[in-house]
N, C-alpha and C. Protein backbone atom coordinates (compact mmCIF):
# COMPACT_ATOMS: atom_id res chain seq x y z
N UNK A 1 5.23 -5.99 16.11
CA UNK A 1 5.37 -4.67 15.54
C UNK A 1 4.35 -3.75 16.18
N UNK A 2 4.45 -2.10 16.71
CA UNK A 2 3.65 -1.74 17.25
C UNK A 2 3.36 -0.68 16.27
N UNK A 3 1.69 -0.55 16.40
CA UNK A 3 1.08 0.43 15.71
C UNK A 3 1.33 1.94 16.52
N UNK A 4 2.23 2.81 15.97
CA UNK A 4 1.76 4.21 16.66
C UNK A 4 0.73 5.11 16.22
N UNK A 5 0.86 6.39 16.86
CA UNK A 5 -0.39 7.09 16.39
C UNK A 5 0.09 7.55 14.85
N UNK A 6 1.63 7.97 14.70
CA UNK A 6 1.71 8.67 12.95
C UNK A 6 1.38 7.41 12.35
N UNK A 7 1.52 6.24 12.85
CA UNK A 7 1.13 5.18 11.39
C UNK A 7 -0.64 5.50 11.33
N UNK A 8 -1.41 5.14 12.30
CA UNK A 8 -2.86 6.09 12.04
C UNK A 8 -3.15 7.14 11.28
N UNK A 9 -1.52 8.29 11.16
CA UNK A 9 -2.31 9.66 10.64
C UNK A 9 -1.89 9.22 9.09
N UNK A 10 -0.35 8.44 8.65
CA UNK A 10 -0.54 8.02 7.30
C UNK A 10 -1.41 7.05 6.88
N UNK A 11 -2.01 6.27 7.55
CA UNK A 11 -3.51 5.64 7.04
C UNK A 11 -4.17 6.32 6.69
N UNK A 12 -4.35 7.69 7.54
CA UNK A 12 -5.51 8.73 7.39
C UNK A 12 -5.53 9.28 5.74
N UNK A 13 -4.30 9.82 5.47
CA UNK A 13 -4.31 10.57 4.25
C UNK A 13 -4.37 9.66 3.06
N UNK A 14 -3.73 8.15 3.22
CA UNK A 14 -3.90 7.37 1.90
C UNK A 14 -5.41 6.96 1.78
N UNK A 15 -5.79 6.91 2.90
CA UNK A 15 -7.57 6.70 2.90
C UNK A 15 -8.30 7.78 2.63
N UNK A 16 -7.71 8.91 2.29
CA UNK A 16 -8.69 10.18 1.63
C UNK A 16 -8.42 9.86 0.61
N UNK A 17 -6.84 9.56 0.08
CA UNK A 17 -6.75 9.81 -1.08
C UNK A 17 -7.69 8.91 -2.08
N UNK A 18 -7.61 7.73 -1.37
CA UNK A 18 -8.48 6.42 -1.82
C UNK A 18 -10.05 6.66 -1.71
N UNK A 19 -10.63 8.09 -1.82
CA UNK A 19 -11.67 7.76 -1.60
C UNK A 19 -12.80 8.05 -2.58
N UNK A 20 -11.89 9.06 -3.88
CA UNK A 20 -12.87 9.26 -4.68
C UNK A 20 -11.69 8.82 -6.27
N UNK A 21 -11.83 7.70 -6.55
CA UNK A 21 -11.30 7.25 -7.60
C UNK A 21 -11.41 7.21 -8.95
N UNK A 22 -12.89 7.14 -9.03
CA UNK A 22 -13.65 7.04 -10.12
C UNK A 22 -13.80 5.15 -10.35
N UNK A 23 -13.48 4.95 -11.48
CA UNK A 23 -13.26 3.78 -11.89
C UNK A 23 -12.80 2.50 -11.73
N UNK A 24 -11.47 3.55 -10.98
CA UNK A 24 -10.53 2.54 -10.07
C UNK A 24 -11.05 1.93 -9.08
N UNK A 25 -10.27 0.25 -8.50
CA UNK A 25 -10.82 -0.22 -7.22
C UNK A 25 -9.28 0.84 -6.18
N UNK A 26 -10.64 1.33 -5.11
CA UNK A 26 -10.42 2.15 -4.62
C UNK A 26 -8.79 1.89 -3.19
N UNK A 27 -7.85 1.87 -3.81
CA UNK A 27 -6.43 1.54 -2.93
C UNK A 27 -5.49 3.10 -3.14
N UNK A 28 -4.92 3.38 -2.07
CA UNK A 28 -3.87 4.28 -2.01
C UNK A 28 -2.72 4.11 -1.49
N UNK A 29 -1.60 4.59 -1.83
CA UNK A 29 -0.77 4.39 -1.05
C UNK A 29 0.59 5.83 -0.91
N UNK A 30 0.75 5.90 0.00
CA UNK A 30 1.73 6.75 0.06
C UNK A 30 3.14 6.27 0.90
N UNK A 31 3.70 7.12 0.71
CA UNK A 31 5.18 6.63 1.18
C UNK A 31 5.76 8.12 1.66
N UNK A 32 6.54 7.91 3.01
CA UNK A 32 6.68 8.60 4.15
C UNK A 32 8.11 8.82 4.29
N UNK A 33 8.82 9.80 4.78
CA UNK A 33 10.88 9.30 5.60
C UNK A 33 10.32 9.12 6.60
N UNK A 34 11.72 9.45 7.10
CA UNK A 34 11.91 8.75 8.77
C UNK A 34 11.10 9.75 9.38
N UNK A 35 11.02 11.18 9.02
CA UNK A 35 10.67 12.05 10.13
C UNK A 35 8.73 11.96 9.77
N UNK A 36 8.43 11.53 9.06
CA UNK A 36 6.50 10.90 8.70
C UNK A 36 6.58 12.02 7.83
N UNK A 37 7.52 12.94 7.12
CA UNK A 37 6.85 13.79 6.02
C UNK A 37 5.97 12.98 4.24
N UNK A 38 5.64 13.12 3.96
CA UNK A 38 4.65 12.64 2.95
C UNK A 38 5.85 13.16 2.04
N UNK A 39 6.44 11.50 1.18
CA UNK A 39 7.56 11.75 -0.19
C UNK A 39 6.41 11.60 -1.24
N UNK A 40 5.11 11.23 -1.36
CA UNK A 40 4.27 10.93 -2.69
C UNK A 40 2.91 10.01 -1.83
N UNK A 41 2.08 10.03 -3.06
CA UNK A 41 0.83 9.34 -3.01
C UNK A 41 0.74 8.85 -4.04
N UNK A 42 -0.01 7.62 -4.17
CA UNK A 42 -0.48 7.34 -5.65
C UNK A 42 -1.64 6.33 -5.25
N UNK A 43 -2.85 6.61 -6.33
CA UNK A 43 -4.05 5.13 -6.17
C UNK A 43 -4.11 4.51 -7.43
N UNK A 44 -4.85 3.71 -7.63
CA UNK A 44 -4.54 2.44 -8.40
C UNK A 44 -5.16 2.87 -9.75
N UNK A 45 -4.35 2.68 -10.51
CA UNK A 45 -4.56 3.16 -12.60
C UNK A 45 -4.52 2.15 -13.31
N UNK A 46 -4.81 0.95 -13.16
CA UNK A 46 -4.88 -0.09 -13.66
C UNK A 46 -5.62 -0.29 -14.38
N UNK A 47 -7.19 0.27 -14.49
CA UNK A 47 -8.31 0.32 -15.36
C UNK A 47 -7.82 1.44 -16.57
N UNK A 48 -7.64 2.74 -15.70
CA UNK A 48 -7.12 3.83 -16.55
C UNK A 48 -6.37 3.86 -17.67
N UNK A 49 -5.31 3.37 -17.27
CA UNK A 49 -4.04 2.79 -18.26
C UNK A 49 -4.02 1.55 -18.77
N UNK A 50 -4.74 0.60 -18.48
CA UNK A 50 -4.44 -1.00 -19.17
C UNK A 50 -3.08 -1.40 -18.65
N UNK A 51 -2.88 -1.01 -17.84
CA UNK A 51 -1.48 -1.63 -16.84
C UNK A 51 -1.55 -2.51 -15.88
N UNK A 52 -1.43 -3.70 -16.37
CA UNK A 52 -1.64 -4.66 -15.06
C UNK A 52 -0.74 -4.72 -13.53
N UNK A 53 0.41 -3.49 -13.87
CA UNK A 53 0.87 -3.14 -12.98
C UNK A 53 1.27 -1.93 -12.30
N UNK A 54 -0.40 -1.37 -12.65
CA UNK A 54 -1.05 0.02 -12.29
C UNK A 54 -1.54 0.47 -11.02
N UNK A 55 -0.92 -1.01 -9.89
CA UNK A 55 -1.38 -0.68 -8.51
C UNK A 55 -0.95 0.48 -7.58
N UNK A 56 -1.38 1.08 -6.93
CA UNK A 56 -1.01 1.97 -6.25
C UNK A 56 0.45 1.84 -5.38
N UNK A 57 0.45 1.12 -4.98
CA UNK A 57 2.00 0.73 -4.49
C UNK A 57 3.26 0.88 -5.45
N UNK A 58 3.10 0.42 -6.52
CA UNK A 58 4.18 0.39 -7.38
C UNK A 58 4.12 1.65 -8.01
N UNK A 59 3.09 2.47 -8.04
CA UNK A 59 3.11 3.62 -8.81
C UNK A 59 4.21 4.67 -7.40
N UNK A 60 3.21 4.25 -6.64
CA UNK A 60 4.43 4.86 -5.39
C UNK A 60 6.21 4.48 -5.13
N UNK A 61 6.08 3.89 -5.33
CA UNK A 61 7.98 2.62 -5.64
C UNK A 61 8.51 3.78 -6.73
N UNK A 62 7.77 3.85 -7.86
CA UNK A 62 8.34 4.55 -9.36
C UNK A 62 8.29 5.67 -8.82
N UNK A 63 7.82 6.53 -7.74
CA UNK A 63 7.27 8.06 -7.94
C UNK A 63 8.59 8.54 -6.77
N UNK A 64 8.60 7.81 -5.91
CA UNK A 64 9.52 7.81 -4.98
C UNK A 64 10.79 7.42 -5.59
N UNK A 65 11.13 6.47 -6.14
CA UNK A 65 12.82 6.13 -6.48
C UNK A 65 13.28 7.47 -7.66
N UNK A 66 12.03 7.74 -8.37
CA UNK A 66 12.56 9.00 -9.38
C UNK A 66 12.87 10.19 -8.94
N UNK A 67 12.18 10.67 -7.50
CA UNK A 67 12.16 12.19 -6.37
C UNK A 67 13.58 11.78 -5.60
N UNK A 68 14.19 10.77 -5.35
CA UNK A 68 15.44 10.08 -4.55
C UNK A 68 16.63 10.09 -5.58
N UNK A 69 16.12 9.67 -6.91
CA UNK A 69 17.04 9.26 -8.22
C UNK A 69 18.08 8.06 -7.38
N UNK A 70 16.98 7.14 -6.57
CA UNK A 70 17.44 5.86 -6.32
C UNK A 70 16.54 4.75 -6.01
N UNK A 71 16.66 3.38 -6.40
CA UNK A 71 15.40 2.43 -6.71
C UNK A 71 15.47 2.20 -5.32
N UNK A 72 16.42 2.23 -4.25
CA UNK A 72 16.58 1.55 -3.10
C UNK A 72 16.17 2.58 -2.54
N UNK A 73 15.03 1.89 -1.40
CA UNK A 73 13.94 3.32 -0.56
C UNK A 73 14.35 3.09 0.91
N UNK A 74 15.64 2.73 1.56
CA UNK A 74 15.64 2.15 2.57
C UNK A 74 15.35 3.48 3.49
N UNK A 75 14.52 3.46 4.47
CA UNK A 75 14.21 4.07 5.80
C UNK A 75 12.80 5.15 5.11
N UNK A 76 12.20 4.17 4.25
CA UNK A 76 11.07 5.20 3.99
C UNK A 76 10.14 4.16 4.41
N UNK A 77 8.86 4.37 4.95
CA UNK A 77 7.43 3.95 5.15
C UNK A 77 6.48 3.96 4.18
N UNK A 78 6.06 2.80 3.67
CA UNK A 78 4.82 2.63 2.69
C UNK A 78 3.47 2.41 3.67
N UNK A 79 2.50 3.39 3.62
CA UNK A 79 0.84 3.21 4.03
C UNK A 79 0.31 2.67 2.86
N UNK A 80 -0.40 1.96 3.01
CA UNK A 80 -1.28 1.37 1.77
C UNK A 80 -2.64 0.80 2.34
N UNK A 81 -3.90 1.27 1.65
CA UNK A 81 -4.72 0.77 1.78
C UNK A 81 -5.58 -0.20 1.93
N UNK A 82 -4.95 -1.03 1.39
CA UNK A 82 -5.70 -2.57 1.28
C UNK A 82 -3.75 -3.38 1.59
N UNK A 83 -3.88 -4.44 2.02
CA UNK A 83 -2.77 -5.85 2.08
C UNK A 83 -2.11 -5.61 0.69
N UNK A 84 -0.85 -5.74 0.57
CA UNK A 84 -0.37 -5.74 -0.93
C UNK A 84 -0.43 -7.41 -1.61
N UNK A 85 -0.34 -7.24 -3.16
CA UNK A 85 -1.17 -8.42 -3.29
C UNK A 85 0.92 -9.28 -3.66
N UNK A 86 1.15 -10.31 -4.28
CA UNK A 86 2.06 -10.78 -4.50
C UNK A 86 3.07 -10.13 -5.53
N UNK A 87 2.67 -9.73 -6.24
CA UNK A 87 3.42 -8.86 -6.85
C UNK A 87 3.82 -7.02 -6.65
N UNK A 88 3.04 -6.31 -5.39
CA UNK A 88 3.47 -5.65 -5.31
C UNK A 88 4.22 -6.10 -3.76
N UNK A 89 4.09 -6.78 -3.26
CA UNK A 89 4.96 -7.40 -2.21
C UNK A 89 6.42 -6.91 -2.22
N UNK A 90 6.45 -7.69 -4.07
CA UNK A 90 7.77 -8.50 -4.42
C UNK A 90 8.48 -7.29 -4.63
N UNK A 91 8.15 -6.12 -5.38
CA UNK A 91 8.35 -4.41 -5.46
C UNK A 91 8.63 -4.08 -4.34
N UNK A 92 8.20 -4.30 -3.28
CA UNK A 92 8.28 -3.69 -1.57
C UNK A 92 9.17 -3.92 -1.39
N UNK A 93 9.81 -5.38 -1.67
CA UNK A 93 10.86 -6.10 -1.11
C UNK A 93 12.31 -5.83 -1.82
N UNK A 94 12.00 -5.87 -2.92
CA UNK A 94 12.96 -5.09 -4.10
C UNK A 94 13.59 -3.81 -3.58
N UNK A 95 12.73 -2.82 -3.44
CA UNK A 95 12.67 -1.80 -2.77
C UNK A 95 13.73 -1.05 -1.79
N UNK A 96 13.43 -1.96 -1.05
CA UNK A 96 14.22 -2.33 0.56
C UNK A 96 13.48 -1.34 1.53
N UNK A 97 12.13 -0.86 1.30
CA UNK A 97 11.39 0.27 2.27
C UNK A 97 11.75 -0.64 3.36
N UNK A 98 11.86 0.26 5.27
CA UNK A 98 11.84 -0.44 5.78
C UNK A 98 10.44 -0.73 7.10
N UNK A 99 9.35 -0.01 6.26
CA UNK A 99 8.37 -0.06 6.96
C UNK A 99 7.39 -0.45 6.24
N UNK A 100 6.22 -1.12 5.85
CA UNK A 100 5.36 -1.15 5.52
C UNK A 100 4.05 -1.13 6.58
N UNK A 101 2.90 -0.04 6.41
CA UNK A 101 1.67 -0.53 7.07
C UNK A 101 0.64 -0.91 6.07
N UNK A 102 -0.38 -1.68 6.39
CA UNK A 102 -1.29 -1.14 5.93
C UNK A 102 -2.70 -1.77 6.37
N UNK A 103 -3.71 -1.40 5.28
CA UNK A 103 -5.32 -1.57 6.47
C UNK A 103 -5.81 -2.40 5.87
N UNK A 104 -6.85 -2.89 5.46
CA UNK A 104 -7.73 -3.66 4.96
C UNK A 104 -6.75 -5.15 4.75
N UNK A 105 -7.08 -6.22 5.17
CA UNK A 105 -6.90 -7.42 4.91
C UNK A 105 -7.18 -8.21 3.53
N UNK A 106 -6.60 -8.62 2.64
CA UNK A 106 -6.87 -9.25 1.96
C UNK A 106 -6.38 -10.80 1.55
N UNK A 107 -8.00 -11.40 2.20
CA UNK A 107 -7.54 -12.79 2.30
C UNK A 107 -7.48 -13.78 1.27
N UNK A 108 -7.87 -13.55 -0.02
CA UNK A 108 -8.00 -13.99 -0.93
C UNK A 108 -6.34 -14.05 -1.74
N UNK A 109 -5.72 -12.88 -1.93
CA UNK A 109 -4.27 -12.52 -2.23
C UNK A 109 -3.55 -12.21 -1.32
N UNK A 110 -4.17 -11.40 -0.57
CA UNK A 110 -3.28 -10.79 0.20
C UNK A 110 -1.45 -11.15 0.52
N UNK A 111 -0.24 -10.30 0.51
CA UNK A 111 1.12 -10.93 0.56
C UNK A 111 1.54 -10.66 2.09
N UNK A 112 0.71 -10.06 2.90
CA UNK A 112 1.46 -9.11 3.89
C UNK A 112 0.96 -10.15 4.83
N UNK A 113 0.57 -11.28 5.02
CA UNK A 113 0.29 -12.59 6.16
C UNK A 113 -1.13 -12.91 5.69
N UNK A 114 -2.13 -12.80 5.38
CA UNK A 114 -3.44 -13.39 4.92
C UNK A 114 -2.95 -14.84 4.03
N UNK A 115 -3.11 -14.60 2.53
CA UNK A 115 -2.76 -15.72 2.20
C UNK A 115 -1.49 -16.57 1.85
N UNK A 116 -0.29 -15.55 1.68
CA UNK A 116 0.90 -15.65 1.68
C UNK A 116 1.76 -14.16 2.41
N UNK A 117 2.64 -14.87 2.85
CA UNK A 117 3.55 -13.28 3.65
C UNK A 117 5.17 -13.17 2.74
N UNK A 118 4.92 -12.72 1.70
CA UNK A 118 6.09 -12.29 0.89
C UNK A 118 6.88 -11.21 1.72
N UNK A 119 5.95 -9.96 2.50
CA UNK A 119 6.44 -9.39 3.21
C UNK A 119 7.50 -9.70 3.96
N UNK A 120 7.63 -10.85 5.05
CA UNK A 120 8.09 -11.37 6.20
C UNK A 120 9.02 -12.12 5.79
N UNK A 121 9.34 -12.56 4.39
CA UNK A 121 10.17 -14.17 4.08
C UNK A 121 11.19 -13.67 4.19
N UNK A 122 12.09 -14.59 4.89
CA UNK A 122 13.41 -13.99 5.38
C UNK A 122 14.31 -14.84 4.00
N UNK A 123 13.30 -15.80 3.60
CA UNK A 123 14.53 -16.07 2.47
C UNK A 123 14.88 -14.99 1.50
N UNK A 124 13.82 -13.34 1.63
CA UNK A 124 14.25 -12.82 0.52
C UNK A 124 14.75 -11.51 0.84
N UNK A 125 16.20 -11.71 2.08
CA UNK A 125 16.75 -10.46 2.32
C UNK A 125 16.44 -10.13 3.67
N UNK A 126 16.54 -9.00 4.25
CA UNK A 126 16.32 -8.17 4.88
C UNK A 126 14.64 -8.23 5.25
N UNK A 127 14.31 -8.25 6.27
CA UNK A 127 12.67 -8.38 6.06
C UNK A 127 12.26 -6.67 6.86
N UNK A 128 11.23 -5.80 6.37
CA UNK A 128 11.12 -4.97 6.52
C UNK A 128 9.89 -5.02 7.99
N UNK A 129 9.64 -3.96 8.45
CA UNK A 129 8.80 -4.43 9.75
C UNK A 129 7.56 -4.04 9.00
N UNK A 130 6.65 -4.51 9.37
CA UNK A 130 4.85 -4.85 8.94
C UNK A 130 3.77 -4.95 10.03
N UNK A 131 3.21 -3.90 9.81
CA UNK A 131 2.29 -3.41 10.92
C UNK A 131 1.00 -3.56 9.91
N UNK A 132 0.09 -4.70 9.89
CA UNK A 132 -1.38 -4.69 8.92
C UNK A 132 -2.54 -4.69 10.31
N UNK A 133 -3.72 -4.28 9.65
CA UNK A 133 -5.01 -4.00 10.31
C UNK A 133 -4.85 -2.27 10.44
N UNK A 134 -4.18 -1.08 10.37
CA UNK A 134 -4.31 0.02 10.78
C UNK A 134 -5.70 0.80 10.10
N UNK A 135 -6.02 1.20 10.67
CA UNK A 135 -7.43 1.56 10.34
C UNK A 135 -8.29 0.51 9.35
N UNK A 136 -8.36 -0.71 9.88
CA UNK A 136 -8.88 -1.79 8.68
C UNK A 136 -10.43 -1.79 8.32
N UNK A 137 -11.12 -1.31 9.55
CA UNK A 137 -12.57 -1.32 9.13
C UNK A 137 -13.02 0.26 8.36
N UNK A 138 -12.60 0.86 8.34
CA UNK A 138 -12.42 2.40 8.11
C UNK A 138 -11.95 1.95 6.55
N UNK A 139 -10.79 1.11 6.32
CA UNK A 139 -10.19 1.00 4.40
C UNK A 139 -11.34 -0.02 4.33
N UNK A 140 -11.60 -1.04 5.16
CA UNK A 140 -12.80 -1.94 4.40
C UNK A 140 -13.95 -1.87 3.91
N UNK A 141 -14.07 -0.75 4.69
CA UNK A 141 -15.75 0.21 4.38
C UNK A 141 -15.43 0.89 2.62
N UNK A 142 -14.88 0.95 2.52
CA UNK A 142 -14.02 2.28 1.21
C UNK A 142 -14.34 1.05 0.02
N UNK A 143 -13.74 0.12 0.14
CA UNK A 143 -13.76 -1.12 -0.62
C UNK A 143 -15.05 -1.63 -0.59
N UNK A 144 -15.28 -2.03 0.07
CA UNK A 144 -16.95 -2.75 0.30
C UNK A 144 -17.64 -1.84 -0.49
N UNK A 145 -18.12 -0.56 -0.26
CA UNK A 145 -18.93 0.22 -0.48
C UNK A 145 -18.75 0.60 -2.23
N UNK A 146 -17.47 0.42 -2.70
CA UNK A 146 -16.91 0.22 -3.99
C UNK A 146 -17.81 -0.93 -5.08
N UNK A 147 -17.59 -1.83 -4.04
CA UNK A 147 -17.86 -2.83 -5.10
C UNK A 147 -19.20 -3.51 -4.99
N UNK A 148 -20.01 -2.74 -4.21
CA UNK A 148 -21.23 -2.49 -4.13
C UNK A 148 -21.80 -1.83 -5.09
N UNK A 149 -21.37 -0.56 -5.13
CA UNK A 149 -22.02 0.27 -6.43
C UNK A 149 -21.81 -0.39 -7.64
N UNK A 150 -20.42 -0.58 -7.94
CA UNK A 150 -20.47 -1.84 -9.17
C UNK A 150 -21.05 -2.70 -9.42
N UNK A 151 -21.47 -3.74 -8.16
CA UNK A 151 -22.61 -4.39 -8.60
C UNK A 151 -24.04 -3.75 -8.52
N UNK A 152 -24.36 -2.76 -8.28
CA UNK A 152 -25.61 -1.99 -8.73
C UNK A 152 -25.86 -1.65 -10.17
N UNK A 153 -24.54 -1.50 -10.49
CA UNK A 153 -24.32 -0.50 -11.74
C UNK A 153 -25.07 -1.80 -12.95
């Protein structure tokens, strides 16, 4: 899969968006059409709301299928900040987006090839193309520096 420069510039904006959260661990994600216009953003409300499925990705899935008034996102691009974890994978895949990027690696959950690739499984459909690492030290810094202050706090 090749990284171009617009997948860089939608890294760019979900990584602003991700950058002053408050509370939240700091993830964004937005979702793109074909031509790279910006359909939504969303970062992660999971603390906010008591929603264990308050991740930024899925808030983007809901924000996007309601602006479409259709659950199926085929030929739209998800940027996301961090690796999606297994359950928002499974939303991606649901979905039918047919791009996903995103930056920061997460090897612990991670679904997008770290510890499992829900992304890629061809047993589940259509597999969408997956471009991970795009700006990864740039989202890792965002995170790191997150959960740093938390443990200061």
């Amino acid at each position: 899969m090749l990284l171009t420069m617009l997948d860089e510039e939608m890294m760019k904006l979900a990584l602003r968006e991700a950058q002053d959260v408050g509370n939240e661990v700091p993830v964004a994600a937005a979702i793109f059409d074909e031509n790279g216009s910006l359909v939504c953003v969303e970062t992660n409300l999971r603390e906010s709301t008591s929603d264990v499925s308050g991740h930024a990705e899925v808030l983007a899935l809901k924000h996007a299928a309601r602006q479409f008034g259709d659950w199926r996102l085929e030929g739209l691009t998800l940027a996301v900040t961090l690796e999606p974890c297994v359950m928002c994978a499974g939303a991606i895949r649901e979905a039918r987006l047919s791009r996903v990027i995103f930056g920061a690696w997460d090897q612990k959950i991670g679904a997008g090839g770290s510890a499992y690739d829900i992304l890629r499984d061809t047993r589940l459909g259509r597999v969408p193309e997956v471009v991970g690492g795009v700006l990864a030290k740039e989202c890792s810094e965002v995170l790191g520096d997150f959960f740093q202050r938390r443990r200061l706090d």
